[in-house]
N, C-alpha and C. Protein backbone atom coordinates (compact mmCIF):
# COMPACT_ATOMS: atom_id res chain seq x y z
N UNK A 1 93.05 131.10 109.53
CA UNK A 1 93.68 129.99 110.21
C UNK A 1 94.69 129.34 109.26
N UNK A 2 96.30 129.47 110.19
CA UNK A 2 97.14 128.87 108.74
C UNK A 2 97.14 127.18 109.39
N UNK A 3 96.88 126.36 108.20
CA UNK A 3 96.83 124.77 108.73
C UNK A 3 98.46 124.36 108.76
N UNK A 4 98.89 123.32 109.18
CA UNK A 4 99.93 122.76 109.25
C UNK A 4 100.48 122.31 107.71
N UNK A 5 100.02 122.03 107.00
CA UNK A 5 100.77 121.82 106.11
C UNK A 5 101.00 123.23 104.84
N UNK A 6 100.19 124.28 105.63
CA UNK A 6 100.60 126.00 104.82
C UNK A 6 101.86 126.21 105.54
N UNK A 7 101.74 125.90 106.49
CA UNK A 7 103.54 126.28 107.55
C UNK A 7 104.41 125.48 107.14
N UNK A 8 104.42 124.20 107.02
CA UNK A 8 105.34 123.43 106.45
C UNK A 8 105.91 123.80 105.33
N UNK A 9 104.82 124.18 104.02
CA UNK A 9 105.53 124.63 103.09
C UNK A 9 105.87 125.79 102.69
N UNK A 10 105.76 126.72 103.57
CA UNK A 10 106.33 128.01 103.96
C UNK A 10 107.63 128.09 104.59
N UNK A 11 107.99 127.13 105.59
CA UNK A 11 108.93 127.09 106.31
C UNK A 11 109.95 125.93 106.57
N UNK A 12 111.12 126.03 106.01
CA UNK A 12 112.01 124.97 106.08
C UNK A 12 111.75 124.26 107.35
N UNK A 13 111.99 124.86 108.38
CA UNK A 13 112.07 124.33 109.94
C UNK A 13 110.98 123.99 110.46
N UNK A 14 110.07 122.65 111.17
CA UNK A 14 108.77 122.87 111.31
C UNK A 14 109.18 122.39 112.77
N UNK A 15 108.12 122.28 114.03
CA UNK A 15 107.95 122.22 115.38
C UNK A 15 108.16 120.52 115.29
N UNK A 16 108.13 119.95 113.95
CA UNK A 16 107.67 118.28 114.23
C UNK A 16 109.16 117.44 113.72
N UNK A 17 110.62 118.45 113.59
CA UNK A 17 111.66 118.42 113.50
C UNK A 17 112.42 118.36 114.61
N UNK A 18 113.08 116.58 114.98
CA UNK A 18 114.25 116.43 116.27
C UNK A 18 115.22 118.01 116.14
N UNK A 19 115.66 118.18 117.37
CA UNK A 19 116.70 119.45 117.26
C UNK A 19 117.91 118.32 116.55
N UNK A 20 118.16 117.18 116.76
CA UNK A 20 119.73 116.81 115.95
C UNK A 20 118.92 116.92 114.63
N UNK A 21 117.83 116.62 114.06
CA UNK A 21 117.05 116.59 112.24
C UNK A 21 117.72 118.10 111.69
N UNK A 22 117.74 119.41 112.69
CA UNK A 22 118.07 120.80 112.22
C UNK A 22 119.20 121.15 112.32
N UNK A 23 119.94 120.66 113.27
CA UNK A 23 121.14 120.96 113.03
C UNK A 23 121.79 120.22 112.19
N UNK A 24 121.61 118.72 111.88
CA UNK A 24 122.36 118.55 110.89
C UNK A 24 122.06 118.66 109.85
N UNK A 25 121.30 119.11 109.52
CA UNK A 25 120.92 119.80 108.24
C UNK A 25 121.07 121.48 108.10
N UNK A 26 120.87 122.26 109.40
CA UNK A 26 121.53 123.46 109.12
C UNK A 26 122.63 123.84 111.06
N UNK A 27 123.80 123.28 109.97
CA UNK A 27 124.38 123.72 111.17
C UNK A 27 124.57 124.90 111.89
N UNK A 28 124.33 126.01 111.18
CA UNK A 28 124.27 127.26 111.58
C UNK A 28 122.81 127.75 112.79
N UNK A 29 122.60 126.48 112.77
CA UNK A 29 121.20 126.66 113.99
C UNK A 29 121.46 126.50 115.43
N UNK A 30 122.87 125.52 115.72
CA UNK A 30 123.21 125.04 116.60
C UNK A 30 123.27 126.32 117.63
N UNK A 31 124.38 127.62 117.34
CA UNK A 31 124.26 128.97 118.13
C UNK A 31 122.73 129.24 118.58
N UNK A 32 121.64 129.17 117.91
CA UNK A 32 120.12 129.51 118.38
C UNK A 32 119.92 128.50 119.22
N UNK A 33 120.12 127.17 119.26
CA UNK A 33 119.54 126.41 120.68
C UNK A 33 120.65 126.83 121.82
N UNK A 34 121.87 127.22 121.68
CA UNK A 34 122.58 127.28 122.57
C UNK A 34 121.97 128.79 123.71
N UNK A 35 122.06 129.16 122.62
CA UNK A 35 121.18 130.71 123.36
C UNK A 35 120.27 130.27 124.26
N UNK A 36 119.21 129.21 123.65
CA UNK A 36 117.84 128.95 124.42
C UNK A 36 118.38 128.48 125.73
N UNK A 37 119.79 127.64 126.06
CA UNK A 37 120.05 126.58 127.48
C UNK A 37 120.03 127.37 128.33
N UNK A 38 120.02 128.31 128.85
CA UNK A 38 120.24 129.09 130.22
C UNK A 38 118.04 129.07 130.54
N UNK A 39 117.55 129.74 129.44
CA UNK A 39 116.43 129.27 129.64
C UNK A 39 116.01 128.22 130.55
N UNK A 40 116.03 126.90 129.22
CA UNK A 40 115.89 125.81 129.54
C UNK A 40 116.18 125.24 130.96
N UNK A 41 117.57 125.92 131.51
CA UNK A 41 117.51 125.09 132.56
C UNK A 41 118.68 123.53 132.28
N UNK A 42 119.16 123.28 131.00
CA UNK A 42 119.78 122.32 130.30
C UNK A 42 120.44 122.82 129.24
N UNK A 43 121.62 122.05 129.03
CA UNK A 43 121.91 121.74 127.75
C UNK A 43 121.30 121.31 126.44
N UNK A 44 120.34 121.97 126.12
CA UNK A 44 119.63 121.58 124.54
C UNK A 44 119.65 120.48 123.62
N UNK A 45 121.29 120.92 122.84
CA UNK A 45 121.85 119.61 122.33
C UNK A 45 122.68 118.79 123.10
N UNK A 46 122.55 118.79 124.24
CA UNK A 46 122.78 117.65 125.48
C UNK A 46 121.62 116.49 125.59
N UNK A 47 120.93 117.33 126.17
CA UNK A 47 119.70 116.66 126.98
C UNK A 47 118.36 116.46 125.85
N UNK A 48 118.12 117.31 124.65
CA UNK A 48 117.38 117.36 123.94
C UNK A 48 117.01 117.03 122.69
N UNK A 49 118.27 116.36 122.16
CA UNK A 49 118.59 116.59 120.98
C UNK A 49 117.45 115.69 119.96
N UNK A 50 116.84 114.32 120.72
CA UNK A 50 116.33 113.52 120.03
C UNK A 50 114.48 113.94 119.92
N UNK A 51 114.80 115.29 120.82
CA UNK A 51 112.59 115.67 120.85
C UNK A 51 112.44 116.76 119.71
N UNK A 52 111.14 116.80 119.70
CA UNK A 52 111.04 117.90 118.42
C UNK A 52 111.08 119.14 118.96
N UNK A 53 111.49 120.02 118.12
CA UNK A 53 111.36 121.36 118.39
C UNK A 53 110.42 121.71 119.23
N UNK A 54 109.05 121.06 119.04
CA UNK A 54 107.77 121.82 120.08
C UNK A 54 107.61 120.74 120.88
N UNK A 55 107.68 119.68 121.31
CA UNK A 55 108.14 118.81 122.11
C UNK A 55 109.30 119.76 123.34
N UNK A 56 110.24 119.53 122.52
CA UNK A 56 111.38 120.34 123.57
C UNK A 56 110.94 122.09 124.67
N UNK A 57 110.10 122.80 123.31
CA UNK A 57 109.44 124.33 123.91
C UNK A 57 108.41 123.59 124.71
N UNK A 58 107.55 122.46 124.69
CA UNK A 58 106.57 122.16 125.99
C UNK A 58 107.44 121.72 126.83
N UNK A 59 108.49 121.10 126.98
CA UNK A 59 108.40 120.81 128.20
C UNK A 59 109.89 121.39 129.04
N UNK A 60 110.17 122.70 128.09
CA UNK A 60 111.05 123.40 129.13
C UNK A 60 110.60 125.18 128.89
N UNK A 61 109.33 124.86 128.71
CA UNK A 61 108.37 126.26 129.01
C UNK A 61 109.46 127.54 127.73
N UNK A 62 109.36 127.10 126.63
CA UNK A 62 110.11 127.93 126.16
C UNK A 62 109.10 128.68 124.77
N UNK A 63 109.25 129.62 124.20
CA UNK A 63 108.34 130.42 123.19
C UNK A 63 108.54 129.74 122.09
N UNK A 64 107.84 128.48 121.34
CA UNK A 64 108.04 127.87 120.29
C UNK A 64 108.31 129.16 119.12
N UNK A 65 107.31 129.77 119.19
CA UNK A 65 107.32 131.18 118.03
C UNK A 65 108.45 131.49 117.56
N UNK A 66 108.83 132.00 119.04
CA UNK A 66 110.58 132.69 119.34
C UNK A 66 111.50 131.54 118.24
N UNK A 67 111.37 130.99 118.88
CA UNK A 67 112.71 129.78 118.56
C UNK A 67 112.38 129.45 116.90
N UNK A 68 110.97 129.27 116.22
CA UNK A 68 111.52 128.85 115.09
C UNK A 68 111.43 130.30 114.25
N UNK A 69 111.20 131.20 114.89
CA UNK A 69 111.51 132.77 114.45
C UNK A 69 113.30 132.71 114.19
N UNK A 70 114.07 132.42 115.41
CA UNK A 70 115.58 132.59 115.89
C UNK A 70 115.84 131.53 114.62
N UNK A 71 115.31 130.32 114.63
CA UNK A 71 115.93 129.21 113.60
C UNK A 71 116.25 129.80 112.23
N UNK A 72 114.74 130.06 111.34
CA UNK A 72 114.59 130.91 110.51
C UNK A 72 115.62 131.71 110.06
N UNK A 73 116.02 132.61 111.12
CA UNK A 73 116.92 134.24 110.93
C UNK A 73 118.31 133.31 111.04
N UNK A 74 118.58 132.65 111.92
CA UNK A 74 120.02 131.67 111.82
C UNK A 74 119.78 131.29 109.82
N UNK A 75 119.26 130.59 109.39
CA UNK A 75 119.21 130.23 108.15
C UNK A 75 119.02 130.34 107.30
N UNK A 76 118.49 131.96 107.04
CA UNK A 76 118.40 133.33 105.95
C UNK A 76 119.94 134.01 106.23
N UNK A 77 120.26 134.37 107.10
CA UNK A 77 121.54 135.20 106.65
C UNK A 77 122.75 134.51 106.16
């Protein structure tokens, strides 16, 4: 069982991060929520910008995994 604070310090990006907290800190993330809006159903950094990452995946049914997988790979290459 990995606890929350083994992920945290494993991973720049955590689920308890506003989407504006990640992009302005890595702007190169902005293309990965844009991808997610057709999903969603919304504009992301429209409609979303002030919920957290897993905040935002509950309540527009989206794969938290996925997304801070996509974040991640946006901010390694």
């Amino acid at each position: 069982m990995t606890s929350k604070t083994e992920f945290d310090q494993s991973h720049p990006i955590t689920p308890e991060m506003t989407v504006l907290e990640v992009i302005d800190r890595y702007r190169e993330t902005e293309p990965v929520f844009r991808k997610y809006d057709e999903q969603a159903g919304i504009c992301i950094c429209c409609q979303a910008l002030f919920e957290t990452i897993g905040e935002m995946a509950e309540k527009y049914r989206l794969n938290l995994d996925q997304i801070l997988k996509d974040l991640e790979d946006a901010i390694s290459s």
